[in-house]
N, C-alpha and C. Protein backbone atom coordinates (compact mmCIF):
# COMPACT_ATOMS: atom_id res chain seq x y z
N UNK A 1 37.26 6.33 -17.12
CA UNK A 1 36.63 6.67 -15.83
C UNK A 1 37.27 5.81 -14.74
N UNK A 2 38.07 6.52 -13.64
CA UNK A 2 38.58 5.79 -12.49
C UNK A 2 37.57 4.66 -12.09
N UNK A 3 37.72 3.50 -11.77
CA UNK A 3 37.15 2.70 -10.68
C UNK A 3 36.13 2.96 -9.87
N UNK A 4 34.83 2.59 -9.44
CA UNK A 4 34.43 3.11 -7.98
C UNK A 4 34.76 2.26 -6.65
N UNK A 5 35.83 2.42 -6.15
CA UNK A 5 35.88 1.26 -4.79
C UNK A 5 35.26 1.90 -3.91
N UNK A 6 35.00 0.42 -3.13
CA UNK A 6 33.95 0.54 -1.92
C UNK A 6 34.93 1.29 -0.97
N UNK A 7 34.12 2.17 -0.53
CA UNK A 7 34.37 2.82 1.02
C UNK A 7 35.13 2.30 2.40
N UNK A 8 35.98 2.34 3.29
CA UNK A 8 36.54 1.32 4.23
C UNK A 8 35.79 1.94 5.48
N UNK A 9 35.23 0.87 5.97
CA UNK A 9 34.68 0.96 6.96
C UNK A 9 35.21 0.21 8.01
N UNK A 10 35.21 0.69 9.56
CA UNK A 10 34.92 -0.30 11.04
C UNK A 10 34.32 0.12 11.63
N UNK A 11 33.94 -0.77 12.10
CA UNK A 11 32.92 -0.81 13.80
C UNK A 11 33.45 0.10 14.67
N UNK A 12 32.66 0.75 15.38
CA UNK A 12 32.74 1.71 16.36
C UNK A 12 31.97 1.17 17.70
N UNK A 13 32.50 1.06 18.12
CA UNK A 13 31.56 0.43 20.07
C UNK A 13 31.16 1.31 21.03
N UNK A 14 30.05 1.79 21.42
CA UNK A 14 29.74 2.45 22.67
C UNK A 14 29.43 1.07 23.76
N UNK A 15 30.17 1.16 24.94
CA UNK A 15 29.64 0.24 25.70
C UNK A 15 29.28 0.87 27.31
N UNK A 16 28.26 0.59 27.93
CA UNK A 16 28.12 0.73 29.32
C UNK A 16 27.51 -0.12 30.17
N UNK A 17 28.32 -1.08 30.53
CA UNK A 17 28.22 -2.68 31.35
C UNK A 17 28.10 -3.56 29.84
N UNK A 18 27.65 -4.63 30.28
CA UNK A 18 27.42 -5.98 29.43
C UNK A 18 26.17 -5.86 28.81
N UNK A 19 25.61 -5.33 29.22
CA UNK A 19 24.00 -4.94 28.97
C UNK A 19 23.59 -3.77 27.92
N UNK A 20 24.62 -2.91 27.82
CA UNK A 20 24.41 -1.96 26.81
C UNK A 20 25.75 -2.21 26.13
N UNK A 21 25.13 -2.21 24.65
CA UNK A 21 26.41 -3.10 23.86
C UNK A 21 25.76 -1.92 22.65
N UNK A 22 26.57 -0.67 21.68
CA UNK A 22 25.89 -0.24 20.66
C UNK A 22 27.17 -0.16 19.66
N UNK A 23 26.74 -0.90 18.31
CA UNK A 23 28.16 -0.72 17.63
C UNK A 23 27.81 -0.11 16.15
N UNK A 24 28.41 1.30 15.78
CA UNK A 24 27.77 1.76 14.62
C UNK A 24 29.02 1.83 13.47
N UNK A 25 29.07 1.97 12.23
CA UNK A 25 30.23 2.07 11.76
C UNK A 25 30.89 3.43 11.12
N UNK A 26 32.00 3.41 10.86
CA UNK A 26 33.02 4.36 10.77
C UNK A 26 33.58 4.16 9.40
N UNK A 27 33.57 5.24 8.60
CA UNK A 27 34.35 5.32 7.07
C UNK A 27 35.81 6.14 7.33
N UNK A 28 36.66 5.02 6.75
CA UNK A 28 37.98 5.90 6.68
C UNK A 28 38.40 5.58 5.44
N UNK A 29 40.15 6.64 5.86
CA UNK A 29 40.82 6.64 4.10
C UNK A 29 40.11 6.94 3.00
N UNK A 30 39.09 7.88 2.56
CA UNK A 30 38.91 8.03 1.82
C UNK A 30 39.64 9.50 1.19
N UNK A 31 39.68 9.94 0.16
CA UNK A 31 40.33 11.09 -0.27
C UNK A 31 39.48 12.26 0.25
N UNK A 32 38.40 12.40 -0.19
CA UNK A 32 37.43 13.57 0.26
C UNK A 32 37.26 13.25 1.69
N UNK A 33 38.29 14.02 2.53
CA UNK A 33 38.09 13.90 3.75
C UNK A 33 37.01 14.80 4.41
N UNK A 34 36.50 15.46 4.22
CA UNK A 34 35.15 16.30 4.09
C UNK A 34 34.02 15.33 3.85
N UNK A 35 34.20 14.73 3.00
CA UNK A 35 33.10 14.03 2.70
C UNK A 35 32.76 12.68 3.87
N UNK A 36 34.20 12.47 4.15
CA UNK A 36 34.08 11.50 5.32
C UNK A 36 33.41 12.32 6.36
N UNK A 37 34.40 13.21 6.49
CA UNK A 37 33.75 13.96 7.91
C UNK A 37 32.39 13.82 8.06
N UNK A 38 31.66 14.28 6.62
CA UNK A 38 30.03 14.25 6.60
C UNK A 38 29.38 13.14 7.10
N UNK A 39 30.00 12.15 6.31
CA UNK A 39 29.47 10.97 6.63
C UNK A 39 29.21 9.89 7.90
N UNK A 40 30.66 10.10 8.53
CA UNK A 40 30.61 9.66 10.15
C UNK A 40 29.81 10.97 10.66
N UNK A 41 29.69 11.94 10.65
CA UNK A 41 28.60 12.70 11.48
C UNK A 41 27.03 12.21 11.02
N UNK A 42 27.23 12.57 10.02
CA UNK A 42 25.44 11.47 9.99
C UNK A 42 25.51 10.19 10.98
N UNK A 43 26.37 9.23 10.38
CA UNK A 43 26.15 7.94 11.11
C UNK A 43 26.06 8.30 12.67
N UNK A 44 27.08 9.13 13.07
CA UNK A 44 27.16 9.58 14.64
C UNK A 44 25.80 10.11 15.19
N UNK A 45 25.62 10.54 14.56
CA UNK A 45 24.25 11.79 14.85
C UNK A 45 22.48 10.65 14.99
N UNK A 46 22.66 10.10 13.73
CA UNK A 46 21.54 9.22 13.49
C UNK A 46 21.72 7.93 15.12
N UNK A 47 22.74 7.73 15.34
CA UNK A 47 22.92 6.79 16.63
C UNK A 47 22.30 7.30 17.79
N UNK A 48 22.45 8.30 17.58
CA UNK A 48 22.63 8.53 19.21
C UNK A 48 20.85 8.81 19.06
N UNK A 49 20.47 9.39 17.94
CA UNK A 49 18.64 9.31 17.83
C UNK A 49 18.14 8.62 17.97
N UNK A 50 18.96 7.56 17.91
CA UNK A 50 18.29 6.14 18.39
C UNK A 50 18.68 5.50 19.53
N UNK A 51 19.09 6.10 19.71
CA UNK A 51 19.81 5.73 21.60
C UNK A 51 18.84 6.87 22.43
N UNK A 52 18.59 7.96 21.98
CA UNK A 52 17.46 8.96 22.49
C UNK A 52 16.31 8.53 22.48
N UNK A 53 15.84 7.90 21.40
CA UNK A 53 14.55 7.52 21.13
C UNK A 53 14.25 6.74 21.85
N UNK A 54 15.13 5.34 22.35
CA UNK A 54 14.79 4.06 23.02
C UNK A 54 14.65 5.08 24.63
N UNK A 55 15.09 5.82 24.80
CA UNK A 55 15.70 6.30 26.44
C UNK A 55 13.80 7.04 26.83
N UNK A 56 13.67 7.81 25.57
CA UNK A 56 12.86 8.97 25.67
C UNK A 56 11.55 8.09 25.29
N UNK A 57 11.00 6.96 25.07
CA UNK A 57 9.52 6.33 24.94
C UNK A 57 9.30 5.85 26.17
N UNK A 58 10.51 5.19 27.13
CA UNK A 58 10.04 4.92 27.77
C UNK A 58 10.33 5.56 29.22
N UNK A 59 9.41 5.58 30.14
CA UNK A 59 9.43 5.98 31.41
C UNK A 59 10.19 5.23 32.11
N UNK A 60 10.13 3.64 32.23
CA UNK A 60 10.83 2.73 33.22
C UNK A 60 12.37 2.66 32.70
N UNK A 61 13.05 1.95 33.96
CA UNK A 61 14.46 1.69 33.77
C UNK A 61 14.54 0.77 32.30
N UNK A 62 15.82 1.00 31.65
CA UNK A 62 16.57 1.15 30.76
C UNK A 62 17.58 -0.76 31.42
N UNK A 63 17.16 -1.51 30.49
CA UNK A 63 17.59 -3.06 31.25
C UNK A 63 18.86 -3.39 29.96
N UNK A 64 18.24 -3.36 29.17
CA UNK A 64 18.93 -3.99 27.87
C UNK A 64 19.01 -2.89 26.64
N UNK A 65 20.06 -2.45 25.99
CA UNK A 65 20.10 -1.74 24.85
C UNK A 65 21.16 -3.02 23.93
N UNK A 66 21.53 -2.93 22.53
CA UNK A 66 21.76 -3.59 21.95
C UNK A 66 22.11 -2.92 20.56
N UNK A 67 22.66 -2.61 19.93
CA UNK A 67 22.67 -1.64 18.58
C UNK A 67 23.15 -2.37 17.47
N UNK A 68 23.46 -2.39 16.26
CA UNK A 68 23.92 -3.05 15.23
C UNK A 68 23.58 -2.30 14.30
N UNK A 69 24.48 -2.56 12.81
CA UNK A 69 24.54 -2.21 11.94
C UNK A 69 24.61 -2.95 10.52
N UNK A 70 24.37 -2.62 9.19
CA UNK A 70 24.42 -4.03 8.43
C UNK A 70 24.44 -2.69 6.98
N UNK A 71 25.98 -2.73 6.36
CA UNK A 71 26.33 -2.37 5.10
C UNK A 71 25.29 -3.04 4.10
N UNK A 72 24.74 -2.59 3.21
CA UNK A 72 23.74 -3.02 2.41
C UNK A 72 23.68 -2.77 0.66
N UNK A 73 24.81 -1.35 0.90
CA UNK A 73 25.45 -1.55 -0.70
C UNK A 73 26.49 -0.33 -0.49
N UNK A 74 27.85 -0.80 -0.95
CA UNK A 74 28.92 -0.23 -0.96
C UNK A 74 29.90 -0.72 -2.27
N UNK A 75 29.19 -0.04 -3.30
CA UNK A 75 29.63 0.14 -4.88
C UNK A 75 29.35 0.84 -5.34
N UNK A 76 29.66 1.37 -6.79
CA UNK A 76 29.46 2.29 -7.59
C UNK A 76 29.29 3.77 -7.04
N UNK A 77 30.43 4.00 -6.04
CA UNK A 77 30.39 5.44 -5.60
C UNK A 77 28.88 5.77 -4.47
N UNK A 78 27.92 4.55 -4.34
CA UNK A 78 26.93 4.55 -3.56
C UNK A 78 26.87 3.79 -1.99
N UNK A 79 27.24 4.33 -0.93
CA UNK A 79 27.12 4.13 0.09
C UNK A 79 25.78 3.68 1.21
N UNK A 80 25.03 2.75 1.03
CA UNK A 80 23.58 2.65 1.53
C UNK A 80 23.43 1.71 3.12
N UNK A 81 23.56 2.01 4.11
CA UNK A 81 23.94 1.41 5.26
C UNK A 81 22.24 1.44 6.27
N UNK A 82 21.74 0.58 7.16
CA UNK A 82 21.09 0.37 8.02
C UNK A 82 21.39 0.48 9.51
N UNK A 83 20.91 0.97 10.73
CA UNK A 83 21.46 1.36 11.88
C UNK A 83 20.26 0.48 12.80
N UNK A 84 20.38 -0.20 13.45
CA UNK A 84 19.22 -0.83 14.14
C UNK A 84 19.65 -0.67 15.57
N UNK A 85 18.17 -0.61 16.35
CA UNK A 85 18.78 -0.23 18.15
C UNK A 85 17.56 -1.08 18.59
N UNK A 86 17.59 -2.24 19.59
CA UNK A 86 16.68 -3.18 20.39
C UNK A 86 17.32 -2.39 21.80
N UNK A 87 16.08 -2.23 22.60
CA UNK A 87 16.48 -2.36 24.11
C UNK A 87 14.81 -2.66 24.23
N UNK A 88 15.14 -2.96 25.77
CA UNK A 88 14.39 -3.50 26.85
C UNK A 88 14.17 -3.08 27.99
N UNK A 89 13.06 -2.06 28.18
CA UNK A 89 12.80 -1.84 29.75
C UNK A 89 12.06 -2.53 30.59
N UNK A 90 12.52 -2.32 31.91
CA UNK A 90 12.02 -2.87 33.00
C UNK A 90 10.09 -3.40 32.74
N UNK A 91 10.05 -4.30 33.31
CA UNK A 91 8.71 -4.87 33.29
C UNK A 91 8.11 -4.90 31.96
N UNK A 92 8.66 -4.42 30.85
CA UNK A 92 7.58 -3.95 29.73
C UNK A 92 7.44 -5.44 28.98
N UNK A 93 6.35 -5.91 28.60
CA UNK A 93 5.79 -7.11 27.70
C UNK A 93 6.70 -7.47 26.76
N UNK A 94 7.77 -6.94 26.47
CA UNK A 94 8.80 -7.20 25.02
C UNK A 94 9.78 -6.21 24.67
N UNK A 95 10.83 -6.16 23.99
CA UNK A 95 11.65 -5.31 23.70
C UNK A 95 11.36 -4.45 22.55
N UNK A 96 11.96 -3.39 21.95
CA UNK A 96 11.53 -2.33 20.91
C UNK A 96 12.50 -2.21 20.08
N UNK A 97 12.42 -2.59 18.66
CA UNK A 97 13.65 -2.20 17.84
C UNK A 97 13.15 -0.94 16.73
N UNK A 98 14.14 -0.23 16.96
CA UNK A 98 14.09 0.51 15.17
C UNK A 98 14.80 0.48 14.62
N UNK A 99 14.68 0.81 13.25
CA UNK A 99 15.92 0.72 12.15
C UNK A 99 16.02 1.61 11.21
N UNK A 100 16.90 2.55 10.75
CA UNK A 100 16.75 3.46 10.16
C UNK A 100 18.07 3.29 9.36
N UNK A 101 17.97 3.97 8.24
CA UNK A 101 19.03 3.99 7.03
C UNK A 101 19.57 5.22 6.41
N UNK A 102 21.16 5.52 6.19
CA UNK A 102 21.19 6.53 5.42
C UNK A 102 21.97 5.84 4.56
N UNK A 103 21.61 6.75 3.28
CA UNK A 103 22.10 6.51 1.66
C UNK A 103 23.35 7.64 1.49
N UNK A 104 24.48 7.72 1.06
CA UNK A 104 25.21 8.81 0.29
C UNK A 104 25.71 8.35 -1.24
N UNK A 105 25.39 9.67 -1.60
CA UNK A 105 26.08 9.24 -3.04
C UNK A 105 27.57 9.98 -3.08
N UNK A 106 28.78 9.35 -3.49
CA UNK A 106 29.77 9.99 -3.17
C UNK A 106 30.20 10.74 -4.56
N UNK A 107 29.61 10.63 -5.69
CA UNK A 107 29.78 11.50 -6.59
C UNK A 107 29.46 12.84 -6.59
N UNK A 108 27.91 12.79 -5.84
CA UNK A 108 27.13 13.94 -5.79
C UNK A 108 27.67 14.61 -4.13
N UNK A 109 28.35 14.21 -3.43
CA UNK A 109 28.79 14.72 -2.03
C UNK A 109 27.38 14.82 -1.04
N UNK A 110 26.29 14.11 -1.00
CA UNK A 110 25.22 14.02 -0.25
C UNK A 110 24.69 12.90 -0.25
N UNK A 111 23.90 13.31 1.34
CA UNK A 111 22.91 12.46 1.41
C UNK A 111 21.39 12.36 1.18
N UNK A 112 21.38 10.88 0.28
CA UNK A 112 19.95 11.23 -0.43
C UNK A 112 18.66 10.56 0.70
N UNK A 113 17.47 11.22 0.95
CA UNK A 113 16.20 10.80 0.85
C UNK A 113 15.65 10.29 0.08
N UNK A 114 14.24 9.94 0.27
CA UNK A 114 14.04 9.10 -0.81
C UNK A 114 13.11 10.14 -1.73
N UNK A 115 12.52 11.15 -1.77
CA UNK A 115 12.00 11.80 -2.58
C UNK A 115 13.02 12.31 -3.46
N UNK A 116 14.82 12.54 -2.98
CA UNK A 116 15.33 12.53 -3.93
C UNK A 116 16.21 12.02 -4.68
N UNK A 117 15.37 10.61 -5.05
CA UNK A 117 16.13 9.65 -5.40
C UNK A 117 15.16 9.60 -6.91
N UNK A 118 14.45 10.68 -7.19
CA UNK A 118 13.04 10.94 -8.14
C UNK A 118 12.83 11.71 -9.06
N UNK A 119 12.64 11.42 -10.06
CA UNK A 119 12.73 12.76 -10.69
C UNK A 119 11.46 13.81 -10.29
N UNK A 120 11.75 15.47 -10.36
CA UNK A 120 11.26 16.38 -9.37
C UNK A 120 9.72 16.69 -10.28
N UNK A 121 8.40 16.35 -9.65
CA UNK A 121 7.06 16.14 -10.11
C UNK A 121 6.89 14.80 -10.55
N UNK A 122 8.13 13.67 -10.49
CA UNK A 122 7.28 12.53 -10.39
C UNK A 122 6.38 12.17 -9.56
N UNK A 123 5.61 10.54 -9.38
CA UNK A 123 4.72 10.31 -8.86
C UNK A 123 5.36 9.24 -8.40
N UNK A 124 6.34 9.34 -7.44
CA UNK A 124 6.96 8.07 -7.30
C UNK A 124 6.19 7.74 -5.81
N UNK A 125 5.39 8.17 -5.12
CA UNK A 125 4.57 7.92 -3.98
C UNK A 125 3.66 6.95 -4.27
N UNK A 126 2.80 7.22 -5.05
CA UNK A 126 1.65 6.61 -6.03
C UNK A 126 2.54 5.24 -6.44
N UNK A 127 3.38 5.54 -7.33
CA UNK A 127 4.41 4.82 -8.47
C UNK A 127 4.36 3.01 -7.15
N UNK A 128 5.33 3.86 -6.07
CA UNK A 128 6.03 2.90 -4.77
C UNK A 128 5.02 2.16 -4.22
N UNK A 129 3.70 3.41 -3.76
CA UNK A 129 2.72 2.35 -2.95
C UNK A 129 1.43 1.26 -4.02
N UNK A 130 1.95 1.43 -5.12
CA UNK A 130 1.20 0.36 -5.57
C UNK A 130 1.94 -0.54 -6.31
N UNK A 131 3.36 -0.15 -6.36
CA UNK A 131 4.49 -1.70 -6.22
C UNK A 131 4.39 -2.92 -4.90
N UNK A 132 4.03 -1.63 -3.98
CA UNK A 132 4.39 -2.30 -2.46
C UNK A 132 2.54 -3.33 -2.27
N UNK A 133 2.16 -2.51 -2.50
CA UNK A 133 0.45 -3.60 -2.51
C UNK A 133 0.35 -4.23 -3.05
N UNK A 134 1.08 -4.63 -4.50
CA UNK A 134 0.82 -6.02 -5.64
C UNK A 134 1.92 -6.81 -3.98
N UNK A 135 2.93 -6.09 -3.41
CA UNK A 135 3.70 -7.83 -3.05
C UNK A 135 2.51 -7.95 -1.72
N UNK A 136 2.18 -6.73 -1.25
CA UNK A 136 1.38 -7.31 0.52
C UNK A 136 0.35 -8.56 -0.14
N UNK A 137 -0.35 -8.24 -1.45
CA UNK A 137 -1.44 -9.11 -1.73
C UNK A 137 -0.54 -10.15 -2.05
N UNK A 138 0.70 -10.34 -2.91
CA UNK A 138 1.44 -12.00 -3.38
C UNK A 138 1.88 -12.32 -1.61
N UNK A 139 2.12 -11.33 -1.03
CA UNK A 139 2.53 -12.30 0.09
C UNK A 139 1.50 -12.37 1.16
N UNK A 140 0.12 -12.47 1.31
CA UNK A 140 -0.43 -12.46 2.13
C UNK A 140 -0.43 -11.54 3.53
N UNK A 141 -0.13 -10.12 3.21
CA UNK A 141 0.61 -9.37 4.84
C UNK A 141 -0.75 -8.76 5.02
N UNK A 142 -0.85 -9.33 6.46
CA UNK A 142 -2.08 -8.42 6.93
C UNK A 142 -1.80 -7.25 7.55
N UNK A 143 -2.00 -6.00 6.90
CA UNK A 143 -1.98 -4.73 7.08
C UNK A 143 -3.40 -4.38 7.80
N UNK A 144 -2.70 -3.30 8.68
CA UNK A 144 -3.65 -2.39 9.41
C UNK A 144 -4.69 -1.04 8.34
N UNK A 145 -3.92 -0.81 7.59
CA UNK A 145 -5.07 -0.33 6.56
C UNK A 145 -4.77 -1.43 4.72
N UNK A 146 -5.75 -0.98 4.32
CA UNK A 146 -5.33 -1.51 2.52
C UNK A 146 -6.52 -0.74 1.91
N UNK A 147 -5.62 0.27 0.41
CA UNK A 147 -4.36 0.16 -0.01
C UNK A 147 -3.37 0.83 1.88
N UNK A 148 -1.65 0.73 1.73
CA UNK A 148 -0.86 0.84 1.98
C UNK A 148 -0.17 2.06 0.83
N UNK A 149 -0.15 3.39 1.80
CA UNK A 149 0.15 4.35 1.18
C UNK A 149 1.57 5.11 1.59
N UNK A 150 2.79 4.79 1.06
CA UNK A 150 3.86 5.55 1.68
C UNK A 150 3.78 6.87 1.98
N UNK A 151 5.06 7.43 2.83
CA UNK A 151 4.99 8.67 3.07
C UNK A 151 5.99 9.45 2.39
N UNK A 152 5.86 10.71 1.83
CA UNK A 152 6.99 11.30 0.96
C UNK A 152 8.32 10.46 0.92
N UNK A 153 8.80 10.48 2.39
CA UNK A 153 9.85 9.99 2.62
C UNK A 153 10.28 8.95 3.75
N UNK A 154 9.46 8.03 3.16
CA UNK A 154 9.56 6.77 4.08
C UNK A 154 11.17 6.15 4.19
N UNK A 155 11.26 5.58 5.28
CA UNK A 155 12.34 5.07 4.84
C UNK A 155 13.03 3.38 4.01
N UNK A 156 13.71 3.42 3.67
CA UNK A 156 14.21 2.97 2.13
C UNK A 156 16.23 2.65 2.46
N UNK A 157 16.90 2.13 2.09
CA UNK A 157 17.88 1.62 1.30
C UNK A 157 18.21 1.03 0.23
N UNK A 158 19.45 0.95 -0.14
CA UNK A 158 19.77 0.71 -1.27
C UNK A 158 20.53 -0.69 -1.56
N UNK A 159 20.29 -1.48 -2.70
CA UNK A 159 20.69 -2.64 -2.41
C UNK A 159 21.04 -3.33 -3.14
N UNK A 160 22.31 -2.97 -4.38
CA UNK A 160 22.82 -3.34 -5.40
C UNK A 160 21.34 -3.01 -6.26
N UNK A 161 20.96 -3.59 -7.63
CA UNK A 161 19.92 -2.67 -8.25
C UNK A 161 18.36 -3.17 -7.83
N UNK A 162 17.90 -2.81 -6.34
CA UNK A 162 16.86 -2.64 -5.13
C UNK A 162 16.69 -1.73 -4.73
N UNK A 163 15.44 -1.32 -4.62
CA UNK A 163 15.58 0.24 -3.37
C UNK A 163 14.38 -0.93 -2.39
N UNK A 164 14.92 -1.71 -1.36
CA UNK A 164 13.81 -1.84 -0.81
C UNK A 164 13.68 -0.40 0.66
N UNK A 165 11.91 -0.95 0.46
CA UNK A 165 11.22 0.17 1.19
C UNK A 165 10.70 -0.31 2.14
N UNK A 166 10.84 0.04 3.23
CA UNK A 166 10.52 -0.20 4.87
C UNK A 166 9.85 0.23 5.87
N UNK A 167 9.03 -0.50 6.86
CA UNK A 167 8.17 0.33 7.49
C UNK A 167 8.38 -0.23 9.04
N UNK A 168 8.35 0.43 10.27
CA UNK A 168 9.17 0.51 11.30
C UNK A 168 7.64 -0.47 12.07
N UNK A 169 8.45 -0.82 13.22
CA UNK A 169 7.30 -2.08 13.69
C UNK A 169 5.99 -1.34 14.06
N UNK A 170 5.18 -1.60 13.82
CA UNK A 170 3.50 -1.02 13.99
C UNK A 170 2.91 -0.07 13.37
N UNK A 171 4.18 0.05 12.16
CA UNK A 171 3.78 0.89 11.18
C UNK A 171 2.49 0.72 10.84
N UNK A 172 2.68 -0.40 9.93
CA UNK A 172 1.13 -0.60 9.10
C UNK A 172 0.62 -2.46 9.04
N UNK A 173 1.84 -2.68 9.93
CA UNK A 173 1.39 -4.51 10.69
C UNK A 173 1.44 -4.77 12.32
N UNK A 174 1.12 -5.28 12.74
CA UNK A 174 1.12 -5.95 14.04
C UNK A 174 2.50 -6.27 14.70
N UNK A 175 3.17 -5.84 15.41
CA UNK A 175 4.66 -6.67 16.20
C UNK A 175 4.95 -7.81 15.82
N UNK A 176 4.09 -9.16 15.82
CA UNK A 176 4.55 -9.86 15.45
C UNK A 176 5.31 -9.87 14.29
N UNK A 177 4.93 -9.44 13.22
CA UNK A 177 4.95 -9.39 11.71
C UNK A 177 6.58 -9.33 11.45
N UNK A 178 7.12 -8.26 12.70
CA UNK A 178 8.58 -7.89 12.26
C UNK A 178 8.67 -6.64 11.40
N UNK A 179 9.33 -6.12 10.79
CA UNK A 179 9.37 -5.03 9.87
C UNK A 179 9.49 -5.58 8.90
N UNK A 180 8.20 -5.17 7.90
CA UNK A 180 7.55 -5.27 6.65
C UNK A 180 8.86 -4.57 5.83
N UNK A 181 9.45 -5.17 4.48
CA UNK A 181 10.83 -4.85 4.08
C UNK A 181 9.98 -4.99 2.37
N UNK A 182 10.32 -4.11 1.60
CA UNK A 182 9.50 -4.51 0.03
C UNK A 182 10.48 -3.97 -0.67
N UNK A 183 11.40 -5.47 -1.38
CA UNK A 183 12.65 -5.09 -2.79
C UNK A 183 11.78 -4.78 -3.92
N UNK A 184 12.25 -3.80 -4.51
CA UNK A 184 11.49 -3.00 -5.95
C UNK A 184 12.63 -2.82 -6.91
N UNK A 185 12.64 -3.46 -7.93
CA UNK A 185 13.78 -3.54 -8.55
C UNK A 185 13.91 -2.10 -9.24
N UNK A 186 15.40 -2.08 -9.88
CA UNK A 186 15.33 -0.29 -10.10
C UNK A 186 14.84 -0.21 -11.68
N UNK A 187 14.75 -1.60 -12.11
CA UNK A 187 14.00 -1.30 -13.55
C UNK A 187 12.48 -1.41 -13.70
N UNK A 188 11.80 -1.38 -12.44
CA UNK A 188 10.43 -1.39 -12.70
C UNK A 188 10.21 0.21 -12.45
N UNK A 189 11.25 0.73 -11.69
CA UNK A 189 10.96 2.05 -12.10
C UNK A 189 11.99 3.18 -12.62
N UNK A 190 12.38 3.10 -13.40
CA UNK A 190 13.84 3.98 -14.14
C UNK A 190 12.80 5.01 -14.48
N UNK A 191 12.35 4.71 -15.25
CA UNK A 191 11.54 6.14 -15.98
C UNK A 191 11.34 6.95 -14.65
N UNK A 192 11.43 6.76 -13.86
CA UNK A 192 11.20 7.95 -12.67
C UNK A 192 12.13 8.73 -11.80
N UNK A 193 13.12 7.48 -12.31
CA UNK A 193 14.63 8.07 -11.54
C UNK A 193 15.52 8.92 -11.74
N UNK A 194 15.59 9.61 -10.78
CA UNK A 194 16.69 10.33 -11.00
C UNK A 194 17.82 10.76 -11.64
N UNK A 195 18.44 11.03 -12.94
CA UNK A 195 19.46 10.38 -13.30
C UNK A 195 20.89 11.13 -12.86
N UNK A 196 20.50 12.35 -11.64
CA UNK A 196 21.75 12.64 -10.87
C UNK A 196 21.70 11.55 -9.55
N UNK A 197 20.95 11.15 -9.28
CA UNK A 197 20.65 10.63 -8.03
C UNK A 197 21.55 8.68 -7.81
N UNK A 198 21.35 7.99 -6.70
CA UNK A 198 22.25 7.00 -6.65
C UNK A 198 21.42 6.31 -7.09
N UNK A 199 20.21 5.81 -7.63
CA UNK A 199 19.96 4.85 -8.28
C UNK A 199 20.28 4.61 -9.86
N UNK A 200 20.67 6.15 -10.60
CA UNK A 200 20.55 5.78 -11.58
C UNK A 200 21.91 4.89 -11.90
N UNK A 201 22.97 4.91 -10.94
CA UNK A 201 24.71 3.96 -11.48
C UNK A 201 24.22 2.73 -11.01
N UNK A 202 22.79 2.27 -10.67
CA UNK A 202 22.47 0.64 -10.28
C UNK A 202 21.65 0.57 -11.81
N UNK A 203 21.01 1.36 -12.72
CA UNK A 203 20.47 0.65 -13.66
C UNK A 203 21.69 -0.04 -14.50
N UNK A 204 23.19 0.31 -14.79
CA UNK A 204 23.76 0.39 -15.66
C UNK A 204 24.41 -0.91 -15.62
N UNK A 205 24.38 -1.81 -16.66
CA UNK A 205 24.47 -3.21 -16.97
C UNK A 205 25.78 -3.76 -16.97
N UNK A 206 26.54 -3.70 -15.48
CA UNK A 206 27.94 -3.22 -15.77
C UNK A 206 28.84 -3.73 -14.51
C-alpha cells in the first residue's frame, strides 16, 4: 500500500487596510486535481461565510476583522483543518469569534460531517453527549443547560486518534468561558465508527 503523505498546503491572504487581515489556506500538488479543486472551494466558500457572518450580525461599522487558520490533522489520507474569524464593531462591548472546521477524507474523495463519521442507525448523539458530560462534570464547566446534548451535526475535527467536539461561543457557556473544545479518543468509540469513514485509519496502531 503506497504511503499516505500529508497534503501541501499555503496561506492565502485577503487584506483590506491593516485592520482587516484574513488568511485561509490553500492545498496544492496533489495528483487528484479535482479533488484539490474540491477542497480549496470548500475552504474558499466556508471563508467568506465567515466573513458574511461577522458583516451580517452586526449593524454598526466593521473596525477590526482578523481571520486565521490552524491544520489539525494532515495524515493518513485525512485532511481535518479549523477556520477562525474575530472582528470588532464599532462601539460594541467586545469582539466576536467563530470557528468552524472541515474534515476530507482523500481516499473516499469527500467531505465528512460528523453524522458521517458513524455508523448509519448508530447512537453516536447519545454515545458523544454523554462522553462530553462525564468531562463538563471532571472539569467543572458551567453550562447553560445540564445534561449537554449535541446536535446531529455539531461541529467537530479531527486530531490524530481525537475527534474533539466543539461548541461556538454562547453555545452552551457564557463568553467568558471561550469555546468549550471536548477530545474523545477514537477508541472509546470504534464500535460506532464508521469503517469507510476518516476515523476508522486513526484507530489503526500504525
Amino acid at each position: 500500500m503506497p504511503v499516505a503523505l500529508p497534503v501541501n498546503i499555503e496561506p492565502v491572504r485577503i487584506s483590506n487596510g491593516p485592520q482587516i487581515q484574513v488568511i485561509y489556506p490553500k492545498v496544492f500538488g496533489m495528483r487528484d486535481r479535482s479533488m484539490e479543486r474540491f477542497i480549496n472551494q470548500s475552504i474558499a466558500h466556508e471563508t467568506q461565510e465567515l466573513i458574511n457572518m461577522q458583516i451580517e450580525e452586526m449593524p454598526t461599522t466593521l473596525v477590526e476583522m482578523d481571520g486565521s487558520f490552524e491544520i489539525k490533522n494532515n495524515q493518513r489520507n485525512v485532511l481535518s483543518l479549523t477556520l477562525s474569524n474575530y472582528a470588532y464593531h464599532y462601539h460594541a462591548a467586545h469582539g466576536m469569534t467563530y470557528i468552524k472546521s472541515l474534515t476530507f477524507d482523500l481516499d473516499q474523495r469527500r467531505q465528512y460531517s460528523l453524522s458521517d463519521l458513524f455508523k448509519p442507525g448508530s447512537n453516536y448523539v447519545e454515545r458523544l453527549s454523554e462522553l462530553i458530560n462525564e468531562q463538563i462534570a471532571e472539569r467543572d464547566i458551567d453550562t447553560f443547560e445540564n445534561p449537554v446534548t449535541i446536535q446531529p451535526n455539531q461541529d467537530f475535527y479531527i486530531a490524530d486518534k481525537t475527534l474533539v467536539i466543539y461548541f461556538q461561543l454562547y453555545e452552551i457557556t457564557p463568553y467568558v468561558f471561550g469555546f468549550p473544545m471536548f477530545p474523545i479518543s477514537v477508541y472509546a468509540i470504534q464500535d460506532i465508527i464508521n469503517e469507510d469513514g476518516p476515523l476508522a485509519p486513526m484507530v489503526i496502531n500504525n
